[in-house]
Structure formats: C-alpha cells, structure tokens
N, C-alpha and C. Protein backbone atom coordinates (compact mmCIF):
# COMPACT_ATOMS: atom_id res chain seq x y z
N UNK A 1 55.28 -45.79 -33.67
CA UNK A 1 54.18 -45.86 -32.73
C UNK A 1 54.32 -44.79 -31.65
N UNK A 2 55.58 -44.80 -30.96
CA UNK A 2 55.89 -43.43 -30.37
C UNK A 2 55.09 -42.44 -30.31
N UNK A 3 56.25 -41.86 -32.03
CA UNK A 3 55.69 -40.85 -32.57
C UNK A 3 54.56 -40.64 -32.70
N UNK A 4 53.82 -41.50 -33.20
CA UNK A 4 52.25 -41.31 -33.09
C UNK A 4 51.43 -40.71 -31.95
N UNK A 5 51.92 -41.32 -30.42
CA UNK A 5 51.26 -40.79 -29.80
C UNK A 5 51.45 -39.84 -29.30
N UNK A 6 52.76 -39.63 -29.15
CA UNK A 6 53.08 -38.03 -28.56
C UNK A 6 52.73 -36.66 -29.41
N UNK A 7 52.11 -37.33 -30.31
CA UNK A 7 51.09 -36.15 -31.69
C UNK A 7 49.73 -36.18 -31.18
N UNK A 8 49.08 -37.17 -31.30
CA UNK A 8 47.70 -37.12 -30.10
C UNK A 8 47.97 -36.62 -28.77
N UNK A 9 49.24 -36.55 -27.72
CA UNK A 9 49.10 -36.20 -26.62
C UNK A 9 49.31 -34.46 -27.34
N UNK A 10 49.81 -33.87 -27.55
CA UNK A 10 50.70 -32.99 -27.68
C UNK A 10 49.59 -31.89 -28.58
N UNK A 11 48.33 -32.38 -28.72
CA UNK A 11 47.14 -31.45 -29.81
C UNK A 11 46.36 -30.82 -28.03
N UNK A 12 46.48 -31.92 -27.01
CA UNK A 12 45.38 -31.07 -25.80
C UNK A 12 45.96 -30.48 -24.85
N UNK A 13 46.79 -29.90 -25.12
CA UNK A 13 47.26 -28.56 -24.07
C UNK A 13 46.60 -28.04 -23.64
N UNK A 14 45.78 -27.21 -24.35
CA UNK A 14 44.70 -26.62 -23.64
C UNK A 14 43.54 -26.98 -22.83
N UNK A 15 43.51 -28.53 -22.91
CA UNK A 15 41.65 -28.99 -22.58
C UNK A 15 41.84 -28.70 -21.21
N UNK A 16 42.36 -28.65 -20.45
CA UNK A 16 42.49 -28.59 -19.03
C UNK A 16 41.69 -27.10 -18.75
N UNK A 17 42.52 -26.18 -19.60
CA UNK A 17 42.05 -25.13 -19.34
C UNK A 17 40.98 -24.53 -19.84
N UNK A 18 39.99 -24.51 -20.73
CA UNK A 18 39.34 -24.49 -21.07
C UNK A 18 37.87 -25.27 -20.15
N UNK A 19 38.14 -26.26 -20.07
CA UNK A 19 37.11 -27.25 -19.02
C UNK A 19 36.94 -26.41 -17.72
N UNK A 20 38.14 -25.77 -17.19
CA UNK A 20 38.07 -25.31 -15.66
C UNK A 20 37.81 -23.86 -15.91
N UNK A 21 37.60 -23.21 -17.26
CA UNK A 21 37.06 -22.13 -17.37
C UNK A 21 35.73 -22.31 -17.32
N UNK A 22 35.15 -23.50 -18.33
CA UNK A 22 33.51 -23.66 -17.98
C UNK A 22 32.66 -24.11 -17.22
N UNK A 23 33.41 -24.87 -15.84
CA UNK A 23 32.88 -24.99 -14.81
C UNK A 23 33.29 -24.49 -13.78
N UNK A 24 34.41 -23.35 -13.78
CA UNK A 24 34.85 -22.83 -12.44
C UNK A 24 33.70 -21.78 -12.12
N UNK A 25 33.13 -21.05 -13.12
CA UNK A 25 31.85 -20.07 -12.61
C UNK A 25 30.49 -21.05 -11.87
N UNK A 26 30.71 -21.95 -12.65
CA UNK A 26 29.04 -23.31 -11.90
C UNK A 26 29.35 -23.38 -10.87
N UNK A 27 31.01 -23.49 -10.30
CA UNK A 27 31.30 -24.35 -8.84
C UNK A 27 31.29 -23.52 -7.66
N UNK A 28 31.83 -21.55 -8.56
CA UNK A 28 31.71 -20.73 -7.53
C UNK A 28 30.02 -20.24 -7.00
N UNK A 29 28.69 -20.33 -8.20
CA UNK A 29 27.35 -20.25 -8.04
C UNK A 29 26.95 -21.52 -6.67
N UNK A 30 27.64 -22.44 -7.19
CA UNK A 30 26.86 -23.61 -6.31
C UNK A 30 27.75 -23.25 -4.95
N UNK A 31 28.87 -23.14 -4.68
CA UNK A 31 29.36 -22.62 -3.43
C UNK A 31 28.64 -21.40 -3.00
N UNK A 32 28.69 -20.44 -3.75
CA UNK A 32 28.02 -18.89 -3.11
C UNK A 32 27.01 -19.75 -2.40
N UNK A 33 25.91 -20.15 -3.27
CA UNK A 33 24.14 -20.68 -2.92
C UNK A 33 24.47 -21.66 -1.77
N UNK A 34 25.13 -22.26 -1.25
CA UNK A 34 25.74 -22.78 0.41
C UNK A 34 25.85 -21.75 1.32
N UNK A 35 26.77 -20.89 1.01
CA UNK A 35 26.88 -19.87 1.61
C UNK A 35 25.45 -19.42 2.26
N UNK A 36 24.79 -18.70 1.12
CA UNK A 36 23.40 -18.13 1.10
C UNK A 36 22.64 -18.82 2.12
N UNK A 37 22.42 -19.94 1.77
CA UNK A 37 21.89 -20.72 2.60
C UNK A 37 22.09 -20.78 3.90
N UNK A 38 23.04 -21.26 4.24
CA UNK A 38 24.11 -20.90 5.54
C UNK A 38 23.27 -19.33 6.22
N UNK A 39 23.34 -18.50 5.50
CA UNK A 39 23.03 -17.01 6.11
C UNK A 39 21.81 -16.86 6.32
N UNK A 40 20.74 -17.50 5.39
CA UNK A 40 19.23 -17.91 5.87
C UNK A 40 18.84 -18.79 6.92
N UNK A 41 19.47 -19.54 6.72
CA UNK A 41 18.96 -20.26 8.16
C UNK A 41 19.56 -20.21 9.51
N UNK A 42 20.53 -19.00 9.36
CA UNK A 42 20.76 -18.50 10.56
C UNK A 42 19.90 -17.88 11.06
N UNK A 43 19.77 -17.07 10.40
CA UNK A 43 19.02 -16.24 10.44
C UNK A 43 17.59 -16.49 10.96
N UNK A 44 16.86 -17.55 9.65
CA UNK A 44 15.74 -18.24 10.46
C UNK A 44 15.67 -18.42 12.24
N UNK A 45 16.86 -19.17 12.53
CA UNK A 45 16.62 -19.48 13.67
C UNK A 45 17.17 -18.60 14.76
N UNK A 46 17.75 -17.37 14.56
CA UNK A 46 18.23 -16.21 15.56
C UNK A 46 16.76 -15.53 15.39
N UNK A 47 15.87 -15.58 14.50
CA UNK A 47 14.14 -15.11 14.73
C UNK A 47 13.58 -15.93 15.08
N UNK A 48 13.49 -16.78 15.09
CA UNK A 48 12.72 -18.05 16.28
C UNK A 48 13.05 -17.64 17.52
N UNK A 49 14.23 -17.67 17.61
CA UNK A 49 14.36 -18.05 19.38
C UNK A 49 13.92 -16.50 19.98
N UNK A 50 14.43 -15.50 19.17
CA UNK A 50 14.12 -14.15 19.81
C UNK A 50 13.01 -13.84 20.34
N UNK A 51 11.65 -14.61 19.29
CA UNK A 51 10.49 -14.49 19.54
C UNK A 51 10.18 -15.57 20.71
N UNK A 52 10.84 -16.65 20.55
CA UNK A 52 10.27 -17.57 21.87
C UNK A 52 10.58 -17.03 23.37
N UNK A 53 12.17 -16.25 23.32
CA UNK A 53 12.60 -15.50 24.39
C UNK A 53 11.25 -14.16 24.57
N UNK A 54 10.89 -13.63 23.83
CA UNK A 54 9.84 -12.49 24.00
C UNK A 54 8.95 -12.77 24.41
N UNK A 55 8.15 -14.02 23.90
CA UNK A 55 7.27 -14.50 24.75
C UNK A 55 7.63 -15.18 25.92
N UNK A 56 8.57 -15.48 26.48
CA UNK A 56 8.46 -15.76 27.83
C UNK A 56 9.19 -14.73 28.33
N UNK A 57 9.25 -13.74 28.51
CA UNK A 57 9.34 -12.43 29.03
C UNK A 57 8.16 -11.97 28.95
N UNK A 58 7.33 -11.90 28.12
CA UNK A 58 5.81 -11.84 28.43
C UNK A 58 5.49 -12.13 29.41
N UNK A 59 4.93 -13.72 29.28
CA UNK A 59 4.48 -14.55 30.00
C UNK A 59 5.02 -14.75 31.59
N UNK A 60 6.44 -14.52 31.87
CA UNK A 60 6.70 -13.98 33.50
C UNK A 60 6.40 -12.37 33.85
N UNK A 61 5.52 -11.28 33.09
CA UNK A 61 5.85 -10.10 33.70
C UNK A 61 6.35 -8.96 32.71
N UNK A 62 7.22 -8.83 31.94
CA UNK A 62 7.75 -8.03 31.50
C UNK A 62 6.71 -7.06 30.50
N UNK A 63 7.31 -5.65 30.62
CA UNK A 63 6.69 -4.91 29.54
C UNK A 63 6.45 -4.71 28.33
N UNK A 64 5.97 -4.14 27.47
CA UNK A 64 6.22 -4.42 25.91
C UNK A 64 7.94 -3.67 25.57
N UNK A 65 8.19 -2.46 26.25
CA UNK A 65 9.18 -1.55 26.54
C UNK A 65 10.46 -2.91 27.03
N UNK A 66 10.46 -3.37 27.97
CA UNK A 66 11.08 -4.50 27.96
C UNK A 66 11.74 -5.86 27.03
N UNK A 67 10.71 -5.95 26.53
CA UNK A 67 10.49 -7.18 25.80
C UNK A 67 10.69 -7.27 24.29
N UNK A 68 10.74 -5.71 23.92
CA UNK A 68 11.08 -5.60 22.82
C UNK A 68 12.65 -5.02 22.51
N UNK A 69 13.06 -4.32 23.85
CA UNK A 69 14.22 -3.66 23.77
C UNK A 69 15.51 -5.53 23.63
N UNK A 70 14.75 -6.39 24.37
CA UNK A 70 15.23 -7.60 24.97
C UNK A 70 15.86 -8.36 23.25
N UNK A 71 14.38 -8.36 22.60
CA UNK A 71 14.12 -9.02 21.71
C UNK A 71 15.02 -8.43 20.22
N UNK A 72 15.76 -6.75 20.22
CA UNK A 72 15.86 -6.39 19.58
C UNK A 72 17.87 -6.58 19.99
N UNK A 73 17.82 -6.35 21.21
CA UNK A 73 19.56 -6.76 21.63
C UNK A 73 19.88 -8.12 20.82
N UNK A 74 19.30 -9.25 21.30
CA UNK A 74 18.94 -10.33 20.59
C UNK A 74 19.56 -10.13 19.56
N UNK A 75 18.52 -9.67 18.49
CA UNK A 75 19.45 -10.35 16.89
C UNK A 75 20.26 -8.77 16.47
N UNK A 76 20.34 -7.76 17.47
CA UNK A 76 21.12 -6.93 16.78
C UNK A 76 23.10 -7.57 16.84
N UNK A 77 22.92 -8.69 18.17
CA UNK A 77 24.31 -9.17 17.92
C UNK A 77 24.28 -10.26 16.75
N UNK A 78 23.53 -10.40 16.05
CA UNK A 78 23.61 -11.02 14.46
C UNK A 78 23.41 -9.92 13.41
N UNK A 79 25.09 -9.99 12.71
CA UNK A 79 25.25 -8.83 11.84
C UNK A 79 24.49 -9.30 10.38
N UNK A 80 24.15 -10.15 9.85
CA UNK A 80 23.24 -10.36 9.47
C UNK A 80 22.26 -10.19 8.87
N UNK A 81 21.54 -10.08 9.84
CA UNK A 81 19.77 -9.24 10.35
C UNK A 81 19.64 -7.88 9.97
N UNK A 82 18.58 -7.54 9.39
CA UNK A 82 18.33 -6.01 9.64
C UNK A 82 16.88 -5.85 9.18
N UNK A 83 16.50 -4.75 9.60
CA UNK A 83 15.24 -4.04 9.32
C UNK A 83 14.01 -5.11 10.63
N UNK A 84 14.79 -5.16 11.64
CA UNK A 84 14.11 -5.97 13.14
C UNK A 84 13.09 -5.03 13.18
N UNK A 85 11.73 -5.97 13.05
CA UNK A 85 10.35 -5.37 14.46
C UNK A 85 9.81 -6.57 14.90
N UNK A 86 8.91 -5.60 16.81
CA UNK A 86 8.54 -6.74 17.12
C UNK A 86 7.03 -6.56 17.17
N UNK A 87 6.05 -7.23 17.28
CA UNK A 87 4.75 -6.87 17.69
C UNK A 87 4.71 -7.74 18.60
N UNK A 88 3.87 -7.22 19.84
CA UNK A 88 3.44 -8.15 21.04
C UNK A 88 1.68 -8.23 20.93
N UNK A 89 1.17 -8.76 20.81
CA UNK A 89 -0.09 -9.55 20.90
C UNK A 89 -1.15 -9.88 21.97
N UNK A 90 -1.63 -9.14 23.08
CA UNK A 90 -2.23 -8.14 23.38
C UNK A 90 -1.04 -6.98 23.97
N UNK A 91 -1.34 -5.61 23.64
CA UNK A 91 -0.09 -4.81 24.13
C UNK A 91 -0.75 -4.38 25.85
N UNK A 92 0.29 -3.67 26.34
CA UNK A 92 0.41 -3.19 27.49
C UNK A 92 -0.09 -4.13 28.85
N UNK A 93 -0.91 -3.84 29.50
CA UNK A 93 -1.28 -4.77 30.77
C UNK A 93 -1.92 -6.38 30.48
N UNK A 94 -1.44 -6.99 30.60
CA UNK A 94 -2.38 -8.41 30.64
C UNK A 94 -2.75 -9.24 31.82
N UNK A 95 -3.95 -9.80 31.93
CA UNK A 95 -4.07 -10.67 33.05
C UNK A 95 -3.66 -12.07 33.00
N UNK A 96 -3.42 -12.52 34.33
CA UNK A 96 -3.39 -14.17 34.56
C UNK A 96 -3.96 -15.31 33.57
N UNK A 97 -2.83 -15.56 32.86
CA UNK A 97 -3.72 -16.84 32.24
C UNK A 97 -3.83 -16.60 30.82
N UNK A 98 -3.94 -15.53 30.28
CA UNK A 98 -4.30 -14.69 29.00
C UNK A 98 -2.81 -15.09 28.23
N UNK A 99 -3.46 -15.86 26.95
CA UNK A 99 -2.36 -15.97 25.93
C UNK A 99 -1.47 -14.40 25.45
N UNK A 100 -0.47 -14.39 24.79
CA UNK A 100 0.72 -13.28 24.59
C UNK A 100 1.19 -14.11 23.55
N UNK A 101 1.37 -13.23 22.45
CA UNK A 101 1.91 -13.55 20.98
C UNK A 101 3.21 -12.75 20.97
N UNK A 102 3.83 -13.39 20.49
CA UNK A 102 5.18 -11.96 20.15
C UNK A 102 5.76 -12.49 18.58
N UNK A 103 5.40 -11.99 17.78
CA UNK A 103 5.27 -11.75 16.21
C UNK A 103 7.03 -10.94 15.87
N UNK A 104 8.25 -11.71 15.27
CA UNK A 104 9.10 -10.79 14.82
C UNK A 104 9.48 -11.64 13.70
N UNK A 105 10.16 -9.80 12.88
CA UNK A 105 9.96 -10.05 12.22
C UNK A 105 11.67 -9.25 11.16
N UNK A 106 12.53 -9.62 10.38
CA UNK A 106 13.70 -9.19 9.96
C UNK A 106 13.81 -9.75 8.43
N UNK A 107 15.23 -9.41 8.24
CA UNK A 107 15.78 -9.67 6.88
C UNK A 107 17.12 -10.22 6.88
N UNK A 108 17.19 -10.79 5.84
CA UNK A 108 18.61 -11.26 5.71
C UNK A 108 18.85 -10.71 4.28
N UNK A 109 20.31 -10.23 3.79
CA UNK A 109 20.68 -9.88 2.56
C UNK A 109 21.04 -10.86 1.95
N UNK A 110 20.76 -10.64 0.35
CA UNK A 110 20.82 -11.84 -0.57
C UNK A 110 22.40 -11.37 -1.51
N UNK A 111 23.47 -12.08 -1.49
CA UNK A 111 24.89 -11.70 -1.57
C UNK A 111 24.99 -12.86 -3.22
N UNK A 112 24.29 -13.55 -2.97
CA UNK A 112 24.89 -14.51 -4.04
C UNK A 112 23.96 -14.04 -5.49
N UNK A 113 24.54 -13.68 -6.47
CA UNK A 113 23.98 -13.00 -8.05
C UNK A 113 23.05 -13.98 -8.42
N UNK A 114 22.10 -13.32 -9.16
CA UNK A 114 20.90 -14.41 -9.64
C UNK A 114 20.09 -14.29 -8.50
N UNK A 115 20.41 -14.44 -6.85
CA UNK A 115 19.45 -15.58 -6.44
C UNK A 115 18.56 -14.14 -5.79
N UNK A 116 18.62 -12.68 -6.22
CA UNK A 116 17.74 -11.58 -5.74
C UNK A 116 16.71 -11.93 -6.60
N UNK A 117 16.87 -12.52 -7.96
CA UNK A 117 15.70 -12.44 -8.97
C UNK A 117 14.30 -13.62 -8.09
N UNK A 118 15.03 -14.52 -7.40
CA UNK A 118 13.85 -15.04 -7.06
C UNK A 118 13.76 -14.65 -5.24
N UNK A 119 14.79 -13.82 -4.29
CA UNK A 119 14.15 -13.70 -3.26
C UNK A 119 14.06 -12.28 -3.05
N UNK A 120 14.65 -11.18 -4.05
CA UNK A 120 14.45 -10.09 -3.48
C UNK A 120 15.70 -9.71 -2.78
N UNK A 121 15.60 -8.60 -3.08
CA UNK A 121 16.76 -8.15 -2.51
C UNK A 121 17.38 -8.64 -0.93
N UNK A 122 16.11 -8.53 0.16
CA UNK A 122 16.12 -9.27 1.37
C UNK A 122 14.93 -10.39 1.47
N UNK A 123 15.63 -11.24 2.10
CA UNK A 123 14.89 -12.59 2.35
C UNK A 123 14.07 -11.97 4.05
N UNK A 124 12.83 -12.35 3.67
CA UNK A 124 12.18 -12.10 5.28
C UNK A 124 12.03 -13.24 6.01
N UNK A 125 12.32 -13.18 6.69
CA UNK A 125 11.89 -13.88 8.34
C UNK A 125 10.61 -13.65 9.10
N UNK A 126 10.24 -14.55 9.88
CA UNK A 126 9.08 -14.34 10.51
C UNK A 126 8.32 -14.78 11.60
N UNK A 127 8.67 -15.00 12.73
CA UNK A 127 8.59 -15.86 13.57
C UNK A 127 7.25 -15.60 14.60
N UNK A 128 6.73 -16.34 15.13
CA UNK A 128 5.98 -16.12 16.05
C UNK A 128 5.76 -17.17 17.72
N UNK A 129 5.69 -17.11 18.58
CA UNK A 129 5.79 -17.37 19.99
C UNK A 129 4.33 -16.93 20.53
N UNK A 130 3.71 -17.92 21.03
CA UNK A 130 2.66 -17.74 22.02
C UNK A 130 2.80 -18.27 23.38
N UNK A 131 2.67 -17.97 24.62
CA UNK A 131 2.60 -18.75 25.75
C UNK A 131 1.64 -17.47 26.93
N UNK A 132 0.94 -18.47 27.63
CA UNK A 132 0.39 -18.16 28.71
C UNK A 132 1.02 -17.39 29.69
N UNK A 133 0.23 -16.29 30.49
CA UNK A 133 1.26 -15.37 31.05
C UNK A 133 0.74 -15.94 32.58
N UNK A 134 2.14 -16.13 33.17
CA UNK A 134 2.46 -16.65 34.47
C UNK A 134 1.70 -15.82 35.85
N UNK A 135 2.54 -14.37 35.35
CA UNK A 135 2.47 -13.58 36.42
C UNK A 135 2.22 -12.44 35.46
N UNK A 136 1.61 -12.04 36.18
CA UNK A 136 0.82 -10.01 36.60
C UNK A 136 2.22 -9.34 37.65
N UNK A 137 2.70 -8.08 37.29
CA UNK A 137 3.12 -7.58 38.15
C UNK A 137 2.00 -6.85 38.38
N UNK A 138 2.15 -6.33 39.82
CA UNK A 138 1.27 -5.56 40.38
C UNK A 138 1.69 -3.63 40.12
N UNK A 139 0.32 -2.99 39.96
CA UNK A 139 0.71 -1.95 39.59
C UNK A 139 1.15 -0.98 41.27
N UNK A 140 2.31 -0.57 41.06
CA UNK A 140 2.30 1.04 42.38
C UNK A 140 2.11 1.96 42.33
C-alpha cells in the first residue's frame, strides 16, 4: 500500500510548476491593470482640481497669463501627466458677476500591454470648472 502511493505521489513533480507558469502571466496582467488604474485616476483627479483651482483664480481677479501659468505648475509636479492645456472661457477682461470656465485638459501613459489596444497610447483627461467672478481688478 506504501508503495503504491509513493508511485502516485512521485508521477507530479512537475504540476506545481507548470500551473504557476500558466497563471503567473494572468496575475502579473491583473496586477499591471491596478497599477494602470492607480495612474488614471490620479491623474483624473490632479485635472479636476487644477481646473477648479483655475477657476477660482478667475473668479477672484487673476489673468489668463496667471491662471494658466498657475494651472500648468499644478500638474507639471505630477510626473505622470503630459501634453497639459488650458482654455479659459471668456479670455482676457471680464466683468462682475460673469461666469469663467477653465477647460483642462492632459494625458496619462498607458504602461500595461494590451490595454493601448483599447485606450490608446495616452488616456485623456478632461476637466472643466465654472464659477462666478468675484472681483474685477481695476485697470492703471
């Protein structure tokens, strides 16, 4: 009886290895695609806030020259990001009261294989911010 079984144990040497050959590539895809993820929705939300910060730099005063230099410091400290613009939504002087859009807009790189076929080489971002402008500086 022994003998018997140490002949059935002694045929699967290999199954171990074999098994962790055919799912160690699935486990590193499904980890990368966390990752990925992870880097998109950073991302998402370092373009949200940039744009919500732009518009209220608007909305107290600031220039488009301002507001975009502001908006572009912003996510240039997210390495990340690239290919940043901003549009502001009426440009240059605005009056009291008058809505201000600030439209931005970036990329995130796609690192994990396979997943360019469905986003492209860069994933875009896209955010937008509206608020009422507070104050007018006065011109000298």
């Amino acid at each position: 009886m022994l003998v018997v079984m140490l002949r059935k144990t002694g045929r699967q040497n290999g199954q171990a290895l074999v098994e962790t050959a055919l799912v160690l590539p699935l486990v590193l895809l499904l980890l990368l695609g966390v990752v990925q993820f992870g880097m998109i929705l950073s991302g998402e939300i370092a373009v949200s806030s940039a744009a919500r910060e732009g518009a209220r730099l608007a909305a107290v005063g600031a220039t488009d020259a301002e507001i975009s230099s502001k908006v572009e410091n912003m996510l240039h400290s997210s390495p990340l990001l690239k290919a940043v613009s901003v549009h502001i939504t009426p440009e240059g002087t605005r009056s009291f009261g008058q809505p201000v859009t600030v439209t931005v807009e970036a990329g995130t790189g796609v690192i994990v294989p396979f997943f360019n076929l469905f986003f492209g080489e860069n994933f875009r971002h896209e955010a937008n911010a509206t608020m009422r402008v507070e104050y007018v500086q006065e011109a000298t």
